[in-house]
PDB file of N, CA and C in Angstrom:
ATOM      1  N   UNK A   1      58.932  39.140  -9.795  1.00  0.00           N
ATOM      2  CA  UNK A   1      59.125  38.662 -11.144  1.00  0.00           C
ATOM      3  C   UNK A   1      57.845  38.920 -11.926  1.00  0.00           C
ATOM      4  N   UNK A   2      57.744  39.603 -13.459  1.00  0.00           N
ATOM      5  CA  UNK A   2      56.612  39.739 -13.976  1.00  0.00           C
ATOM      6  C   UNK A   2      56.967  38.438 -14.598  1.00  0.00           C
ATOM      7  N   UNK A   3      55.011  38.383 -14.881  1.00  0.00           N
ATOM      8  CA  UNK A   3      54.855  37.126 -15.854  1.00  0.00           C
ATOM      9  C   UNK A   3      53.885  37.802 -16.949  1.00  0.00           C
ATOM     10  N   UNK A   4      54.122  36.574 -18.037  1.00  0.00           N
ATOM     11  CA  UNK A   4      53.552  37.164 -19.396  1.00  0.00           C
ATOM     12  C   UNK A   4      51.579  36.508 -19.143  1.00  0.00           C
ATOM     13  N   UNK A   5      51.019  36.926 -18.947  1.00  0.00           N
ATOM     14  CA  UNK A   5      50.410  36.402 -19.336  1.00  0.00           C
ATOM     15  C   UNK A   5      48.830  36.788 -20.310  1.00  0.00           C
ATOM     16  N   UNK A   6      47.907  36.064 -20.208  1.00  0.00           N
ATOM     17  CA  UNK A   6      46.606  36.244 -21.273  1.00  0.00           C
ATOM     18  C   UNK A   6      45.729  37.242 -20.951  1.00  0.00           C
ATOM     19  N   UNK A   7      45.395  38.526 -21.684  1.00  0.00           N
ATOM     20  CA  UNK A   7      45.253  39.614 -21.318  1.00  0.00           C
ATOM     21  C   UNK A   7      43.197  38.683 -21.041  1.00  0.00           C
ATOM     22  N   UNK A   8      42.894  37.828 -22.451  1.00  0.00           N
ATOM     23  CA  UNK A   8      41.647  37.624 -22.397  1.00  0.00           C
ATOM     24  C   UNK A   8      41.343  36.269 -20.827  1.00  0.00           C
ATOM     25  N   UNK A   9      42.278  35.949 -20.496  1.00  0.00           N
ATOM     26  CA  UNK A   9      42.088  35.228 -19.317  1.00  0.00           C
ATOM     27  C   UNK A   9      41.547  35.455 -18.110  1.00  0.00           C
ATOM     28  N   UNK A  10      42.582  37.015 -18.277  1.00  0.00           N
ATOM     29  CA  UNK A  10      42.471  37.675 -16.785  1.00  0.00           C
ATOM     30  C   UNK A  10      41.109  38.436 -16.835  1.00  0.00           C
ATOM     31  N   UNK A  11      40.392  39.029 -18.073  1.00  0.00           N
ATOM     32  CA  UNK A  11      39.734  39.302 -18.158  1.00  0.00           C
ATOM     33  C   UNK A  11      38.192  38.540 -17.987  1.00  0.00           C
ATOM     34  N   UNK A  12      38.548  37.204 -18.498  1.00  0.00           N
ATOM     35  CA  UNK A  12      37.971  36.180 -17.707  1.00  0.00           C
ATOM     36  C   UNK A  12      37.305  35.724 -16.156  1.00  0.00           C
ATOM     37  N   UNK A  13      38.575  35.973 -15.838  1.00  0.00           N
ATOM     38  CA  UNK A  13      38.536  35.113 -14.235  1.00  0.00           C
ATOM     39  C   UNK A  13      37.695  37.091 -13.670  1.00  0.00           C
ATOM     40  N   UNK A  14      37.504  38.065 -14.354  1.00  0.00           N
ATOM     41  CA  UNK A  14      37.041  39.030 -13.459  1.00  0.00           C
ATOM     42  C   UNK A  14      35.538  38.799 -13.708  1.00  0.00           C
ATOM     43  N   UNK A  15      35.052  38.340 -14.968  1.00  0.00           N
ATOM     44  CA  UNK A  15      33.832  38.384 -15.532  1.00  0.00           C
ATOM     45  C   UNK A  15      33.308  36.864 -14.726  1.00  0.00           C
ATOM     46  N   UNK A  16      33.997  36.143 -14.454  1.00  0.00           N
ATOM     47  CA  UNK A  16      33.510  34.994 -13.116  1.00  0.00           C
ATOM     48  C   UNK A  16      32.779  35.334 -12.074  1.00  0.00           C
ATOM     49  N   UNK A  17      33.956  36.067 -11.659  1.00  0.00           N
ATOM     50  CA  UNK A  17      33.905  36.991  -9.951  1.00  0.00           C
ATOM     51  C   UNK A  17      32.871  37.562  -9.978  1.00  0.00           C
ATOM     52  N   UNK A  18      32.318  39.167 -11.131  1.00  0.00           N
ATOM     53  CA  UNK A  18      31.603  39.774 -11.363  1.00  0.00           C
ATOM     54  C   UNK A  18      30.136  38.699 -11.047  1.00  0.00           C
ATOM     55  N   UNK A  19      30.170  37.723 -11.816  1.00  0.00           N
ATOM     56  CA  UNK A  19      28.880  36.461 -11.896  1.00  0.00           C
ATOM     57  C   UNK A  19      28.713  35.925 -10.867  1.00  0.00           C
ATOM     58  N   UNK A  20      29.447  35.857  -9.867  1.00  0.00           N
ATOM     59  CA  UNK A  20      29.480  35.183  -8.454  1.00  0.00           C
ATOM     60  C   UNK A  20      29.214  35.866  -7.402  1.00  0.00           C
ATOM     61  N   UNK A  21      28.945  37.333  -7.619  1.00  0.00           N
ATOM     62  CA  UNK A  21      27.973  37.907  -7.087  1.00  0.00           C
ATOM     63  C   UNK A  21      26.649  37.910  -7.086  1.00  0.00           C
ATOM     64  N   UNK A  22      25.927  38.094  -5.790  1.00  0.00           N
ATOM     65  CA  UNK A  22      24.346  38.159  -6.332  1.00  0.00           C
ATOM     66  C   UNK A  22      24.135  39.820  -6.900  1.00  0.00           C
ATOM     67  N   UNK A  23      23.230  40.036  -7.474  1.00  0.00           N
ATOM     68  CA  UNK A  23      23.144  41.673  -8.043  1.00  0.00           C
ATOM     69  C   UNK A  23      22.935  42.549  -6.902  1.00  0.00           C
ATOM     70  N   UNK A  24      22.741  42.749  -5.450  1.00  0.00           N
ATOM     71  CA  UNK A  24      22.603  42.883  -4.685  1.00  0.00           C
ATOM     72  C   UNK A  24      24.033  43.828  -4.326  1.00  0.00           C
ATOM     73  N   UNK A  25      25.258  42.796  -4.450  1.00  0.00           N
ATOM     74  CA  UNK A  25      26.584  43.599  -4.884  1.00  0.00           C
ATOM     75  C   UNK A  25      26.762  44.607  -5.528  1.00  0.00           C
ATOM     76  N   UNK A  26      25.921  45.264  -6.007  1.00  0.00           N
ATOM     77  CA  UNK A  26      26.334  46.012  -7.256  1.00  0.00           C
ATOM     78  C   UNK A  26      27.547  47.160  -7.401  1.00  0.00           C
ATOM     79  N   UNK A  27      28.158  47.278  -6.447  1.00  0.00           N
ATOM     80  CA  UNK A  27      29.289  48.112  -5.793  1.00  0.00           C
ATOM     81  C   UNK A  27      30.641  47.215  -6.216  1.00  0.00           C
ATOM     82  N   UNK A  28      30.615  45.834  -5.630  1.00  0.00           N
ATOM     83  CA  UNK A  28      31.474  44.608  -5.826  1.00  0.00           C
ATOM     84  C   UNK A  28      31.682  44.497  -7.564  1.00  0.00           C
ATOM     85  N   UNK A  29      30.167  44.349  -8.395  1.00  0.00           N
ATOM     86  CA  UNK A  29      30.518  44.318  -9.742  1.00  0.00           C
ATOM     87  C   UNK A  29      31.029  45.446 -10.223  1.00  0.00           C
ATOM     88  N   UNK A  30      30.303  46.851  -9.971  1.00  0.00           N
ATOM     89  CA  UNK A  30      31.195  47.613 -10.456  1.00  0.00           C
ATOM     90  C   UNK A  30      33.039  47.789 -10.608  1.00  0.00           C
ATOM     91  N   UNK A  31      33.538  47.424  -9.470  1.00  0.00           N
ATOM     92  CA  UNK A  31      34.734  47.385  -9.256  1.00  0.00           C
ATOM     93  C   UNK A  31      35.436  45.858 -10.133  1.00  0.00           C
ATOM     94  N   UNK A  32      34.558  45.224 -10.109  1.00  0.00           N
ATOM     95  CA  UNK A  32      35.437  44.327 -11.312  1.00  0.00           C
ATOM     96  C   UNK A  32      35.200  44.362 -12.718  1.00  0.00           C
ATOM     97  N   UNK A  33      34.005  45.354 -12.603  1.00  0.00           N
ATOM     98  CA  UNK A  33      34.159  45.719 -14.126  1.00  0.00           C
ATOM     99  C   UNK A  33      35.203  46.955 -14.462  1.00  0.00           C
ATOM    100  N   UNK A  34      35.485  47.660 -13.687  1.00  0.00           N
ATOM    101  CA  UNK A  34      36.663  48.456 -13.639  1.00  0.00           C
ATOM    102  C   UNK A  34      38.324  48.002 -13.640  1.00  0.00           C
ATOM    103  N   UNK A  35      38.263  47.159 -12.882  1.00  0.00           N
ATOM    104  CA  UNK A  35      39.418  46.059 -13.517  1.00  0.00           C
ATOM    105  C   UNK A  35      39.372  45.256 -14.473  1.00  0.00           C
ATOM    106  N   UNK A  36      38.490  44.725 -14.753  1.00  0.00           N
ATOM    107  CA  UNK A  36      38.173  44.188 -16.120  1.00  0.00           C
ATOM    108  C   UNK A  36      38.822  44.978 -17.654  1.00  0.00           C
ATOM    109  N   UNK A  37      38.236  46.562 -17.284  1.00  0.00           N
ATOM    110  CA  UNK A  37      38.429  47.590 -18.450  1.00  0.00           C
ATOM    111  C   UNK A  37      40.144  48.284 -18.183  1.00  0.00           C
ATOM    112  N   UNK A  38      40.465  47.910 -16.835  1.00  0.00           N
ATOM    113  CA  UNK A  38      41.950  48.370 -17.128  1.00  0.00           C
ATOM    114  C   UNK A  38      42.724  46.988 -17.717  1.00  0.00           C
ATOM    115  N   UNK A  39      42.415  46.099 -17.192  1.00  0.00           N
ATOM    116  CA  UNK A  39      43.144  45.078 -17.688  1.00  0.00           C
ATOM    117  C   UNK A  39      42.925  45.113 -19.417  1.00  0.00           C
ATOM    118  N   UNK A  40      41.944  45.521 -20.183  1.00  0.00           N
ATOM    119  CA  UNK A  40      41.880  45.704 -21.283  1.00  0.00           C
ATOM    120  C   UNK A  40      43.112  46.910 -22.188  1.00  0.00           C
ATOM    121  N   UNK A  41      42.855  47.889 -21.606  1.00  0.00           N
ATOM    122  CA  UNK A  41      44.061  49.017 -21.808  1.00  0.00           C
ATOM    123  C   UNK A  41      45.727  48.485 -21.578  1.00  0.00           C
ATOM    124  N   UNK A  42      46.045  47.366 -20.513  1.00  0.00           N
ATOM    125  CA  UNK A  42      47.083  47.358 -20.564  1.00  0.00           C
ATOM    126  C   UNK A  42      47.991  46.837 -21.808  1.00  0.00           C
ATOM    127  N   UNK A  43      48.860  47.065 -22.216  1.00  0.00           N
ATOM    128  CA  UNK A  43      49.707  47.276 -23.533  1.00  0.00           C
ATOM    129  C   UNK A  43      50.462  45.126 -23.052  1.00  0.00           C
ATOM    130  N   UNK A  44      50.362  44.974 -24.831  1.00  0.00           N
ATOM    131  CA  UNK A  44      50.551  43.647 -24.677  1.00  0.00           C
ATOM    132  C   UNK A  44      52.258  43.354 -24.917  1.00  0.00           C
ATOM    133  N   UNK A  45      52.625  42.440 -24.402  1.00  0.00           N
ATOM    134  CA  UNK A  45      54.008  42.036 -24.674  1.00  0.00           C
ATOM    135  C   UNK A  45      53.877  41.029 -25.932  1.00  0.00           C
ATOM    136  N   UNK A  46      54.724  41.213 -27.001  1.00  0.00           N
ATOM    137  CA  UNK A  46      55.241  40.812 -28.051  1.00  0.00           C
ATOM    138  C   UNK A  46      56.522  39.878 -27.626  1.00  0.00           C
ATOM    139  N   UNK A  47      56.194  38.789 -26.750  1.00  0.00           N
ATOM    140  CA  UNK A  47      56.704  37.390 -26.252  1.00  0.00           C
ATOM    141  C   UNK A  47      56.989  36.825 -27.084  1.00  0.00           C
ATOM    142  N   UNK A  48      58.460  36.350 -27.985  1.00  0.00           N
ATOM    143  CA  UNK A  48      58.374  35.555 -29.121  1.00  0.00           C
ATOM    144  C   UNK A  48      59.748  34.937 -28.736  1.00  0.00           C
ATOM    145  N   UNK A  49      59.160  33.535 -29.368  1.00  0.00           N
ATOM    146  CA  UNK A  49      60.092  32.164 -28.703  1.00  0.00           C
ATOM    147  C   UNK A  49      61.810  32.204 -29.119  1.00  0.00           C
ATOM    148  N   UNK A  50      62.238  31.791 -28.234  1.00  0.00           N
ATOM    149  CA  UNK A  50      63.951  31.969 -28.893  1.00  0.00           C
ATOM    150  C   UNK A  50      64.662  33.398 -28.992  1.00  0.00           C
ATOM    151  N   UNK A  51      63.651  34.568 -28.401  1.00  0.00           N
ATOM    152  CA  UNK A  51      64.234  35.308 -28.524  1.00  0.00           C
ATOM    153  C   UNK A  51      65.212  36.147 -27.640  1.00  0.00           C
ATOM    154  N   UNK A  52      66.562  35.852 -27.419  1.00  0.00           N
ATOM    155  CA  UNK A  52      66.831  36.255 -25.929  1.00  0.00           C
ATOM    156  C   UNK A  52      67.598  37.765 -25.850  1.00  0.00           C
ATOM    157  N   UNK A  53      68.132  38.240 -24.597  1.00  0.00           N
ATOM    158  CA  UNK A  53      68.605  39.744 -24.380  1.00  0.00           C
ATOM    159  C   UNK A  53      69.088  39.389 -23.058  1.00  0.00           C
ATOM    160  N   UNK A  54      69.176  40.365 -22.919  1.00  0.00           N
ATOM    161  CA  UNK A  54      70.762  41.087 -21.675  1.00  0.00           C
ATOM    162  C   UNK A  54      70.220  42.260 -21.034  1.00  0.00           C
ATOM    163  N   UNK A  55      69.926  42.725 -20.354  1.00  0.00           N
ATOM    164  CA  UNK A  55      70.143  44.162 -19.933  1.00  0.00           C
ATOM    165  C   UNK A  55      71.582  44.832 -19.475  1.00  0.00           C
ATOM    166  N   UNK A  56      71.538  45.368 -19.882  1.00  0.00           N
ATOM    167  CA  UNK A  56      72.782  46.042 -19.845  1.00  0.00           C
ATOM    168  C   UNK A  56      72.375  47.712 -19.145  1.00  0.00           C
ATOM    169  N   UNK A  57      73.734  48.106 -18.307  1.00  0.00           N
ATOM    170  CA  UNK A  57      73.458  49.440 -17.985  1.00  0.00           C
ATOM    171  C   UNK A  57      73.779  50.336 -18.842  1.00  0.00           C
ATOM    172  N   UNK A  58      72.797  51.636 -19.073  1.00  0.00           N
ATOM    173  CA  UNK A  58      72.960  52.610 -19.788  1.00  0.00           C
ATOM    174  C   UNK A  58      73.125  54.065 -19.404  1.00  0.00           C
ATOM    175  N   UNK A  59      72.970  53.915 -18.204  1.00  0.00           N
ATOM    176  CA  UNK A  59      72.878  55.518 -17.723  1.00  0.00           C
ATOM    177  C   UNK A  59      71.824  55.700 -16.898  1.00  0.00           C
ATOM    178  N   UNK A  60      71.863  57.295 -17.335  1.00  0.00           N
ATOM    179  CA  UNK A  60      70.396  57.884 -16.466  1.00  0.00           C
ATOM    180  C   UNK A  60      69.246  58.629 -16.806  1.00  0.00           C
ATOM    181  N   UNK A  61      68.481  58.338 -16.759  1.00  0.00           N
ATOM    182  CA  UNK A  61      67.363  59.150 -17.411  1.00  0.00           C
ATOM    183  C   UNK A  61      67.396  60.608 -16.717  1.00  0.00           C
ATOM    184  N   UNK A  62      66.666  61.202 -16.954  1.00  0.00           N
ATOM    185  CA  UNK A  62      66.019  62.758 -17.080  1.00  0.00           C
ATOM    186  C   UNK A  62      65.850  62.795 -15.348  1.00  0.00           C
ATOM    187  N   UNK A  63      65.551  62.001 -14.808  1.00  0.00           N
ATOM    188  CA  UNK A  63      65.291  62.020 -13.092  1.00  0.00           C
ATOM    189  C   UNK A  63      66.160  61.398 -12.752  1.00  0.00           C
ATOM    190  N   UNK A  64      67.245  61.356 -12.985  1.00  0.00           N
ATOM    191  CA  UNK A  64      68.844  60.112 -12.366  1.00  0.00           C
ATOM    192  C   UNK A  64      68.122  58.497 -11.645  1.00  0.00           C
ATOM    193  N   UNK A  65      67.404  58.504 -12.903  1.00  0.00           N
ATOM    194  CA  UNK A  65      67.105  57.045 -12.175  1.00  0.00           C
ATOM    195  C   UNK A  65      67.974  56.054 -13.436  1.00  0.00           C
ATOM    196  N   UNK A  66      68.126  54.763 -13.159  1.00  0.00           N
ATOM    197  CA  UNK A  66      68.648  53.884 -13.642  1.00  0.00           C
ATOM    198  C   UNK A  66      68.089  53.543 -15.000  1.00  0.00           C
ATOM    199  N   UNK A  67      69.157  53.130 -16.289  1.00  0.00           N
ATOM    200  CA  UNK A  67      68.330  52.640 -17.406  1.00  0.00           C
ATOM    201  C   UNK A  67      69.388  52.069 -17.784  1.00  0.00           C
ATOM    202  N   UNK A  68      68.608  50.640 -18.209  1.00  0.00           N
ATOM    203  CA  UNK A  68      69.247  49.697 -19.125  1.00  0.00           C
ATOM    204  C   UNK A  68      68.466  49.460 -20.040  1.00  0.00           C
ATOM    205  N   UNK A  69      69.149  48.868 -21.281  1.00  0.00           N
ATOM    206  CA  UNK A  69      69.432  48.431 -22.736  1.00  0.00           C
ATOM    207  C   UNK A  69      68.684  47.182 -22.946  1.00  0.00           C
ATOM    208  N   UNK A  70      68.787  47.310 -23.078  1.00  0.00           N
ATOM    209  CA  UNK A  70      67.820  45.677 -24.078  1.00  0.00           C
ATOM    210  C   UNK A  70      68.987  45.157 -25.387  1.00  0.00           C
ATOM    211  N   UNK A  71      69.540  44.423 -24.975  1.00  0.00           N
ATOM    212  CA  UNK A  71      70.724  43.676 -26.215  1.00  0.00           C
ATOM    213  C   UNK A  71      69.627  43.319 -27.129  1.00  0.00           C
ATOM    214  N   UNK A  72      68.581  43.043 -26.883  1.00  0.00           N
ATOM    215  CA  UNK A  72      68.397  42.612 -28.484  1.00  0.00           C
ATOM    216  C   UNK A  72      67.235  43.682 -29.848  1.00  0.00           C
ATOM    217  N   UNK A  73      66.884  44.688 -28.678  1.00  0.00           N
ATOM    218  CA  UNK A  73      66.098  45.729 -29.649  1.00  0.00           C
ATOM    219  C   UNK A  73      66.760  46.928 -29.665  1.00  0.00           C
ATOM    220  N   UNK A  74      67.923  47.483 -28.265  1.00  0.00           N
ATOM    221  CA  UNK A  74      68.406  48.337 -28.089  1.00  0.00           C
ATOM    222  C   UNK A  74      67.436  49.748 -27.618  1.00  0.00           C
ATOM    223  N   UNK A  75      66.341  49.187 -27.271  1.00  0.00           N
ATOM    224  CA  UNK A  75      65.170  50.058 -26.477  1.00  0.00           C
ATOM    225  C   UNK A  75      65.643  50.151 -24.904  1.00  0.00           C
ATOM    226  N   UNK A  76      65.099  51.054 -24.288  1.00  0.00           N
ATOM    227  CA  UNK A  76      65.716  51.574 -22.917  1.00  0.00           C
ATOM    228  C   UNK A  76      64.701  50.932 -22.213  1.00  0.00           C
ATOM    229  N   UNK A  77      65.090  51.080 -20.623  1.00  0.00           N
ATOM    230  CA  UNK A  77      63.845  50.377 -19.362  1.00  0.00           C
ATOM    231  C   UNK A  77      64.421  51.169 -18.489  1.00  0.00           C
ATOM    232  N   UNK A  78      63.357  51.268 -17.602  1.00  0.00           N
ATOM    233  CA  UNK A  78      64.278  52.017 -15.924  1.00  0.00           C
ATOM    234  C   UNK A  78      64.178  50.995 -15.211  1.00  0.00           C
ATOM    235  N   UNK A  79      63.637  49.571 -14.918  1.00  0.00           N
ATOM    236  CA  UNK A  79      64.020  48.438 -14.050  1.00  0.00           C
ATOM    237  C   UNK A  79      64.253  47.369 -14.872  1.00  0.00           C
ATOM    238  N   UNK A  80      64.865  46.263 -14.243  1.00  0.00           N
ATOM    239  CA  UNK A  80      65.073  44.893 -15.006  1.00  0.00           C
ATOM    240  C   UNK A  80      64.019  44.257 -14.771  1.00  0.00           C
ATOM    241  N   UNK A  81      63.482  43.534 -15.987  1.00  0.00           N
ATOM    242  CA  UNK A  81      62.469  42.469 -15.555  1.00  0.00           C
ATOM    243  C   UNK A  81      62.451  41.440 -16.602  1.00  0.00           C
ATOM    244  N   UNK A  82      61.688  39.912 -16.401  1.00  0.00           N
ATOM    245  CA  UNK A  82      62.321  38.594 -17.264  1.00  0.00           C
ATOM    246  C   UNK A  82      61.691  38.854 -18.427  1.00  0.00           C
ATOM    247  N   UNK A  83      61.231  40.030 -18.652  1.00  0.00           N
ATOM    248  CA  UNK A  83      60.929  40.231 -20.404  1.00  0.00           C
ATOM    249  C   UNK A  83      61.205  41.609 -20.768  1.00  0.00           C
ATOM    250  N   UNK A  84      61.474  41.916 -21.688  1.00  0.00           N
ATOM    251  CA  UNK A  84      61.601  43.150 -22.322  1.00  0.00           C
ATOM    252  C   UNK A  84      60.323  43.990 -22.824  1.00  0.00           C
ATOM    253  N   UNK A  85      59.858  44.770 -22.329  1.00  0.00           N
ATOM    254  CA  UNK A  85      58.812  45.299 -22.054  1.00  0.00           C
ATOM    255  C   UNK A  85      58.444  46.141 -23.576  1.00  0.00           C
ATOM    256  N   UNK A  86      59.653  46.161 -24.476  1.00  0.00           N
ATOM    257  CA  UNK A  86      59.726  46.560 -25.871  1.00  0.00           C
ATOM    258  C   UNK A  86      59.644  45.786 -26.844  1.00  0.00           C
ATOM    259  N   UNK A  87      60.150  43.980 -26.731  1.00  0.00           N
ATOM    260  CA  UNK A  87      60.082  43.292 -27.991  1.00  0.00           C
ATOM    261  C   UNK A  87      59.778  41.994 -27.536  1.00  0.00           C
ATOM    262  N   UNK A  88      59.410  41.978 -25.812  1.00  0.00           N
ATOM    263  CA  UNK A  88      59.494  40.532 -25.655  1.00  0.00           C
ATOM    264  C   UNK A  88      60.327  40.015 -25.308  1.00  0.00           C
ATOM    265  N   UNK A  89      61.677  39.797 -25.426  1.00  0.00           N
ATOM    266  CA  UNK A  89      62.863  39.443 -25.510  1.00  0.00           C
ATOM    267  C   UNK A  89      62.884  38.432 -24.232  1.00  0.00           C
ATOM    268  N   UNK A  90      63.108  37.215 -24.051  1.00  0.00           N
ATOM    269  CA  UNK A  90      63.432  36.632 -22.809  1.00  0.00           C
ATOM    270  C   UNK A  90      65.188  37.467 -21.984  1.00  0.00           C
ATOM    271  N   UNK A  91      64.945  37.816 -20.977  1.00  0.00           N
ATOM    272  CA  UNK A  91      65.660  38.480 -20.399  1.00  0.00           C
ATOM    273  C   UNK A  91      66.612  37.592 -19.330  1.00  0.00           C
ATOM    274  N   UNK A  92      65.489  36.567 -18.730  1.00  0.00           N
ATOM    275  CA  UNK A  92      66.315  35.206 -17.679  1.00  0.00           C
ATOM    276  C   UNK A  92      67.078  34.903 -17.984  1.00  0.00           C
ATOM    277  N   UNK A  93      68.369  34.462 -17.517  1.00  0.00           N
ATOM    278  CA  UNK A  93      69.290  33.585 -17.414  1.00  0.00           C
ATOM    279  C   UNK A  93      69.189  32.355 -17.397  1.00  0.00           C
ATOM    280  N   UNK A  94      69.742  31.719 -18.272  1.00  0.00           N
ATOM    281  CA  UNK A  94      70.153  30.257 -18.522  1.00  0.00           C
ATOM    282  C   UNK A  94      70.386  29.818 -17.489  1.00  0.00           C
TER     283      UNK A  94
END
């Protein structure tokens, strides 16, 4: 199950880790400053309250893999997941 969450949080809890090293690490910080900077790049979800959807099947993409619909933006996905990776959309079931 994905979850939505705080891009500046996660970015947080790496800049901890990074500090909870002695400098001695410097291999250890590098690598969480490298996650740090992808977690920055990753693209944010537009999570907005009340807003719900369906996936629905649509076919097949270009590699016969699976794609569904989004009922409420009508944007495509190749897996299901509890948000819509295009508008937010709560996707869970009641």
């Amino acid at each position: 199950m994905d979850d939505v969450i705080y891009r500046q949080a996660a970015i947080e809890v790496c800049d901890w880790w990074q500090h909870e090293y002695d400098e001695s690490a410097s291999r250890i910080d590098d690598i969480i400053h490298c996650i740090a900077e992808d977690i920055e790049k990753l693209p944010s979800a537009d999570v907005r309250e009340n807003v719900r959807g369906e996936w629905e099947g649509y076919g097949h993409d270009f590699f016969g893999d699976n794609e569904y619909r989004c009922t409420a933006c009508k944007k495509t996905a190749n897996i299901k997941t509890d948000f819509c990776p295009n508008c937010g959309a709560d996707m869970r079931t009641e």
